[in-house]
PDB file of N, CA and C in Angstrom:
ATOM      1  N   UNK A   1      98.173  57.887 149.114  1.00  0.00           N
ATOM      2  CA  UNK A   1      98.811  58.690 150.128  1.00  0.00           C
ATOM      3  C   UNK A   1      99.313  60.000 149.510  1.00  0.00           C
ATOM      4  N   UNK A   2     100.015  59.516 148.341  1.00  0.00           N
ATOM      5  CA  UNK A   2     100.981  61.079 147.590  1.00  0.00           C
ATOM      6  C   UNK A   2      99.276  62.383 147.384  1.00  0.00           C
ATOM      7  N   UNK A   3      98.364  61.627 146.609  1.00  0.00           N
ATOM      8  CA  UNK A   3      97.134  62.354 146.719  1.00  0.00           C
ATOM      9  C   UNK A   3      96.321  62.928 147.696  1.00  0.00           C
ATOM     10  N   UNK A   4      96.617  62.411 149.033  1.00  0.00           N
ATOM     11  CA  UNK A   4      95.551  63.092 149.806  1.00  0.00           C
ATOM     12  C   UNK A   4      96.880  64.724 150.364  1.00  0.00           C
ATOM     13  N   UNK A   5      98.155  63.691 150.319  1.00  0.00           N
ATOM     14  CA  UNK A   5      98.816  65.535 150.845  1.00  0.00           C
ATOM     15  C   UNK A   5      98.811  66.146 149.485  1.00  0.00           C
ATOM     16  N   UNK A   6      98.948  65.537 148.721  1.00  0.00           N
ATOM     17  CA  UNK A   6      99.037  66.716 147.231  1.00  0.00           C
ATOM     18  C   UNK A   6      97.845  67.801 146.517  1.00  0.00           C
ATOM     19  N   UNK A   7      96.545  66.963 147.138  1.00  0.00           N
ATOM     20  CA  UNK A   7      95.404  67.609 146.100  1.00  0.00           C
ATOM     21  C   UNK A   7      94.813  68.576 147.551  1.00  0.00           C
ATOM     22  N   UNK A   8      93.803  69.558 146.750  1.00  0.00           N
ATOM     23  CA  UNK A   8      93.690  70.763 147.506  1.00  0.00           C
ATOM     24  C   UNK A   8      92.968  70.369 148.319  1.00  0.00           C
ATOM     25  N   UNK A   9      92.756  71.521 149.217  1.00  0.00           N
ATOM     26  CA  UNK A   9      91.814  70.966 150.439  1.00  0.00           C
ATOM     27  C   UNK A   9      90.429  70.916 150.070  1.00  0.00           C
ATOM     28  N   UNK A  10      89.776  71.454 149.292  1.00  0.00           N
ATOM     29  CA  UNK A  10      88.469  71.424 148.385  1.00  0.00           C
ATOM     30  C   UNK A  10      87.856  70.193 147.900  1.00  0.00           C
ATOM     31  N   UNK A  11      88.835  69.222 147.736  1.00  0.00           N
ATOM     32  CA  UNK A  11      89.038  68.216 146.896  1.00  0.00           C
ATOM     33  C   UNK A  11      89.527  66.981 148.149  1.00  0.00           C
ATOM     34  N   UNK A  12      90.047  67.708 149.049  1.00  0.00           N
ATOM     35  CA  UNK A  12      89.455  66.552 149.967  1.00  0.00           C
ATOM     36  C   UNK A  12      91.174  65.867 150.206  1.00  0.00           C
ATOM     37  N   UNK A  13      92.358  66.811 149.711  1.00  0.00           N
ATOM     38  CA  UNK A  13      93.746  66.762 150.637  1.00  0.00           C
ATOM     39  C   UNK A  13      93.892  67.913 151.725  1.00  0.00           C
ATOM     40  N   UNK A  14      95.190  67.665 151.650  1.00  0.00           N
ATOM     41  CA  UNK A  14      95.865  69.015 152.833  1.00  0.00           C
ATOM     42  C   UNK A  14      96.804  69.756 151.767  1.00  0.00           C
ATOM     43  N   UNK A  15      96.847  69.884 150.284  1.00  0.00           N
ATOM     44  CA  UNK A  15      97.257  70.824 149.782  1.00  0.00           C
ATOM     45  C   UNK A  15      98.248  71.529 149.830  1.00  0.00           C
ATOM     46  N   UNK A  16      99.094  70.291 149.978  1.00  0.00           N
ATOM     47  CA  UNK A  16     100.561  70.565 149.949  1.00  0.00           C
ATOM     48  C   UNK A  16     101.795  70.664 148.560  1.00  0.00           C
ATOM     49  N   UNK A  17     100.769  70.631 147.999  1.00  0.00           N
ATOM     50  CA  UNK A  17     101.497  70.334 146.197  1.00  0.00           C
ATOM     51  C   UNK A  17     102.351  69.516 146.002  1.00  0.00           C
ATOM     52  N   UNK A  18     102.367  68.857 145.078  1.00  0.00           N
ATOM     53  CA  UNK A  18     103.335  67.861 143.922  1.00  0.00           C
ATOM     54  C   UNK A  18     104.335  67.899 144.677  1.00  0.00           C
ATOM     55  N   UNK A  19     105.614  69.155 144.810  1.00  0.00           N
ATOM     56  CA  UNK A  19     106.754  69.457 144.735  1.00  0.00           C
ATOM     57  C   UNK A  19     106.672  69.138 146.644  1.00  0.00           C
ATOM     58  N   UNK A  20     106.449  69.179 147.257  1.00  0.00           N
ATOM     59  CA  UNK A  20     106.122  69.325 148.953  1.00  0.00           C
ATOM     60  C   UNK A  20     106.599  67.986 149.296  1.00  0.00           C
ATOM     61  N   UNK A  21     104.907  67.144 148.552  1.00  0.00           N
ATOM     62  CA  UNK A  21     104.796  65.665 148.452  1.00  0.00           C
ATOM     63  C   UNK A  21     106.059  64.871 147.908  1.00  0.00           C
ATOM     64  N   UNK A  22     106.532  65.275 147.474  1.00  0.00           N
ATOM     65  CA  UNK A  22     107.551  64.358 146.158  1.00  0.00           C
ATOM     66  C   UNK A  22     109.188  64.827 147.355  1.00  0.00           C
ATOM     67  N   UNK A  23     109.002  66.049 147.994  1.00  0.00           N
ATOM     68  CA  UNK A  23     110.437  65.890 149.119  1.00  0.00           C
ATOM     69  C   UNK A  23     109.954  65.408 150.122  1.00  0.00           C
ATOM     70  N   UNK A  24     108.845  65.045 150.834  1.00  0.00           N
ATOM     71  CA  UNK A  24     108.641  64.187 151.927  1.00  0.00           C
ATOM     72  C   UNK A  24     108.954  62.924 151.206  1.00  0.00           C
ATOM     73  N   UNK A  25     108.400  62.188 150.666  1.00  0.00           N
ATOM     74  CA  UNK A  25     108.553  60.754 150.211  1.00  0.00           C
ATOM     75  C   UNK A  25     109.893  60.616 149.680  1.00  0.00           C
ATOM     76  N   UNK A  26     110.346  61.401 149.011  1.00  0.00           N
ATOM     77  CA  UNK A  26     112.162  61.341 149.045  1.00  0.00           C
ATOM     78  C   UNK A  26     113.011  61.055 150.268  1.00  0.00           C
ATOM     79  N   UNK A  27     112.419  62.019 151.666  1.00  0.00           N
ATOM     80  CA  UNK A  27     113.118  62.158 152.843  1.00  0.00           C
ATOM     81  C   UNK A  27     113.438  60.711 152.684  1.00  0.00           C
ATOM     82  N   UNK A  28     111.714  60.640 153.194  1.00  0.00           N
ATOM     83  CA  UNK A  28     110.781  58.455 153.735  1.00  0.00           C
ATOM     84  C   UNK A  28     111.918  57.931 152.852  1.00  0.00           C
ATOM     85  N   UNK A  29     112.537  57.454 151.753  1.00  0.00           N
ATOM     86  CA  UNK A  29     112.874  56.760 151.056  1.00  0.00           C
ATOM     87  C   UNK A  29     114.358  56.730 151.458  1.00  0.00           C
ATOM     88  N   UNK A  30     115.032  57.925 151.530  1.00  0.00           N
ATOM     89  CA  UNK A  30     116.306  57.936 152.128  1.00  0.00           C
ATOM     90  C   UNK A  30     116.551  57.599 153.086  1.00  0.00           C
ATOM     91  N   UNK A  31     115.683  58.327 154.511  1.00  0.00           N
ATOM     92  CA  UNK A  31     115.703  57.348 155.782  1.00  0.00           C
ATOM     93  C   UNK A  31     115.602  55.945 155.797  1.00  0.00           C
ATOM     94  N   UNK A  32     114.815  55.502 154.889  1.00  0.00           N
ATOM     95  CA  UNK A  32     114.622  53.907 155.060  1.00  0.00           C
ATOM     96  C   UNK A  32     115.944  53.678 154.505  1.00  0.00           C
ATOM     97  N   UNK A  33     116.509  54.186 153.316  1.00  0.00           N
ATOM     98  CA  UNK A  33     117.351  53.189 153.174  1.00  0.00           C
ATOM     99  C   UNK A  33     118.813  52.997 153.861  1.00  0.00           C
ATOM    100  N   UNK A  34     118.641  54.411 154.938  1.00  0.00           N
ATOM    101  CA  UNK A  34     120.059  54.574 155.821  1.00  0.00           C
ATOM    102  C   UNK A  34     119.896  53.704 156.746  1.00  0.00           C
ATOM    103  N   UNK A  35     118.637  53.696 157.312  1.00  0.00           N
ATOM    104  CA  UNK A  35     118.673  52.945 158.343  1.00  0.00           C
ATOM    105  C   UNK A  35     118.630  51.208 158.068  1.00  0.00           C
ATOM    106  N   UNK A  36     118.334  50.996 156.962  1.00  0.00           N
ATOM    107  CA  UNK A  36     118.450  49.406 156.702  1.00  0.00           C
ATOM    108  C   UNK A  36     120.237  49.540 156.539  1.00  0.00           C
ATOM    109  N   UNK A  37     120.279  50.452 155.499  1.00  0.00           N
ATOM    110  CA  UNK A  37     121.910  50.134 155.266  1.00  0.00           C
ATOM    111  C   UNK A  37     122.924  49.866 156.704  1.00  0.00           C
ATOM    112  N   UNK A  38     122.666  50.795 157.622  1.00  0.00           N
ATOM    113  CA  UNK A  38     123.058  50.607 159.234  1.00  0.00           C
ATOM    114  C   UNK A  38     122.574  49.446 159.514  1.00  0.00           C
ATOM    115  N   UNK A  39     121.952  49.006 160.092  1.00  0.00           N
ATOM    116  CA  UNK A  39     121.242  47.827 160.200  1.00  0.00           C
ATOM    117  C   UNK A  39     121.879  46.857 159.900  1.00  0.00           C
ATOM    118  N   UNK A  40     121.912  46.611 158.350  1.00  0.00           N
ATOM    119  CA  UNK A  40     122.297  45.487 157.704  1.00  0.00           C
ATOM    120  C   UNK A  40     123.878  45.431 158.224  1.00  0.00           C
ATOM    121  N   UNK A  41     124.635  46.476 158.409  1.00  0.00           N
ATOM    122  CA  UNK A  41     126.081  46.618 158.604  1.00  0.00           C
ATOM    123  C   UNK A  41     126.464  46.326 159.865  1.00  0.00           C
ATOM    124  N   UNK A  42     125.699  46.171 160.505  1.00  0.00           N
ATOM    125  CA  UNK A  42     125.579  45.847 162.185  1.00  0.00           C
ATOM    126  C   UNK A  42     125.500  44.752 162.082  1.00  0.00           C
ATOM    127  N   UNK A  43     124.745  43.873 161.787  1.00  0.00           N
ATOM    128  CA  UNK A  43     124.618  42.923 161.732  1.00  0.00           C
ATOM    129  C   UNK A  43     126.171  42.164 161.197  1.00  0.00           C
ATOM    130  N   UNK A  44     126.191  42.735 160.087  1.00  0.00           N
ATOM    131  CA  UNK A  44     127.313  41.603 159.499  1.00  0.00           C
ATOM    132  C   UNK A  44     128.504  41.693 160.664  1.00  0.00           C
ATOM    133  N   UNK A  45     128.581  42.921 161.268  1.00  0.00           N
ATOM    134  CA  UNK A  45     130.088  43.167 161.921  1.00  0.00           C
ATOM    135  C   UNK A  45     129.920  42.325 163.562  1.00  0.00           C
ATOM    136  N   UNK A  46     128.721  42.256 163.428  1.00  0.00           N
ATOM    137  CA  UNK A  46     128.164  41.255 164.690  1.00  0.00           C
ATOM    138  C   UNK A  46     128.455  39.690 164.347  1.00  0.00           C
ATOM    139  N   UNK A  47     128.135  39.112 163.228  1.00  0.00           N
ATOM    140  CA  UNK A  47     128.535  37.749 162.681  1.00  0.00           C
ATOM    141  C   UNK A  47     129.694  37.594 162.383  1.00  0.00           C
ATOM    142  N   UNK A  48     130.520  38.245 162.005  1.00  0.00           N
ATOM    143  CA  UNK A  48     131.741  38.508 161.624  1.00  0.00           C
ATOM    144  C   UNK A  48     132.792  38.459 163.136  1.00  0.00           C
ATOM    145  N   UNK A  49     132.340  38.878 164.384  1.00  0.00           N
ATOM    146  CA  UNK A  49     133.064  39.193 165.450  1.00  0.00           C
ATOM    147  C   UNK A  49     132.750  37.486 166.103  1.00  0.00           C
ATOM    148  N   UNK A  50     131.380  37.034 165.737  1.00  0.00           N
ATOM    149  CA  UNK A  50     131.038  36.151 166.617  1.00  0.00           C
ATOM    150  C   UNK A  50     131.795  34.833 165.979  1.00  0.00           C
ATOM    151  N   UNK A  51     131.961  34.654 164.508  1.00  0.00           N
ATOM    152  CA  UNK A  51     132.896  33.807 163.614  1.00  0.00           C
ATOM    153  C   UNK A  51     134.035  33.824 164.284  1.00  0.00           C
ATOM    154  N   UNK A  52     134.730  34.844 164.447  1.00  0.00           N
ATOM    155  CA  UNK A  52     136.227  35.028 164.627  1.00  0.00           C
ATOM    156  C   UNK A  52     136.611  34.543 166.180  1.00  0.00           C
ATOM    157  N   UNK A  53     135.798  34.762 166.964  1.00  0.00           N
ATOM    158  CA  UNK A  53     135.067  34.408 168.625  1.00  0.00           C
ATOM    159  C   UNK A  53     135.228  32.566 168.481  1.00  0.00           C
ATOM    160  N   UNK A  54     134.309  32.010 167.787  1.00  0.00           N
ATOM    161  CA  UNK A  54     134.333  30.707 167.213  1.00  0.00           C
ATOM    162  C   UNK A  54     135.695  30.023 167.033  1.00  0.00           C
ATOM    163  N   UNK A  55     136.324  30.599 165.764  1.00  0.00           N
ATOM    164  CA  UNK A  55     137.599  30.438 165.616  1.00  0.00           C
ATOM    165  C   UNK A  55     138.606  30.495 166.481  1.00  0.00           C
ATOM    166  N   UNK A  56     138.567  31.876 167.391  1.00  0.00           N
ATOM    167  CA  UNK A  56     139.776  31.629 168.758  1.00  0.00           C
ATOM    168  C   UNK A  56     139.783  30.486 169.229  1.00  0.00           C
ATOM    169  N   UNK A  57     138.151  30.316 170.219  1.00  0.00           N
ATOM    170  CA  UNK A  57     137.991  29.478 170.838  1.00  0.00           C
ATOM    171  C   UNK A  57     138.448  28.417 170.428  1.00  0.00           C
ATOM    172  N   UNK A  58     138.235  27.696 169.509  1.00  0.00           N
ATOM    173  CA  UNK A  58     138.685  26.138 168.977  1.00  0.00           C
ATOM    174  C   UNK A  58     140.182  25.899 168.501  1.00  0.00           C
ATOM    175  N   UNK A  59     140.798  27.249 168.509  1.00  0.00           N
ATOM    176  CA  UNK A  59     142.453  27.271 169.095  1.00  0.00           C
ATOM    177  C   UNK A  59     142.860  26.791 169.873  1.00  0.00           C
TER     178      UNK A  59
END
């Protein structure tokens, strides 16, 4: 993938160079990991509410 945007168009990319390629896949890498990190944090505050939900109840 990093090769077909990186190498020239001659050669059979879209010739976007090294430096182009290497901040898109940085973006990709950061987005993924915000959105898992959200994700994952949702979740817990969702199990966490539904525990405590549990607990009233059997008060």
């Amino acid at each position: 993938m990093g090769d077909l945007l990186s190498q020239a168009p001659a050669d059979g990319g879209l010739g976007l160079g090294t430096t182009v390629t290497s901040v898109i896949f940085l973006g990709i890498i950061i987005g993924v990991a915000t959105y898992l990190g959200i994700k994952v944090g949702r979740q817990r505050r969702v199990a966490a509410s539904a525990e405590q939900d549990a607990v009233l109840a059997a008060a």
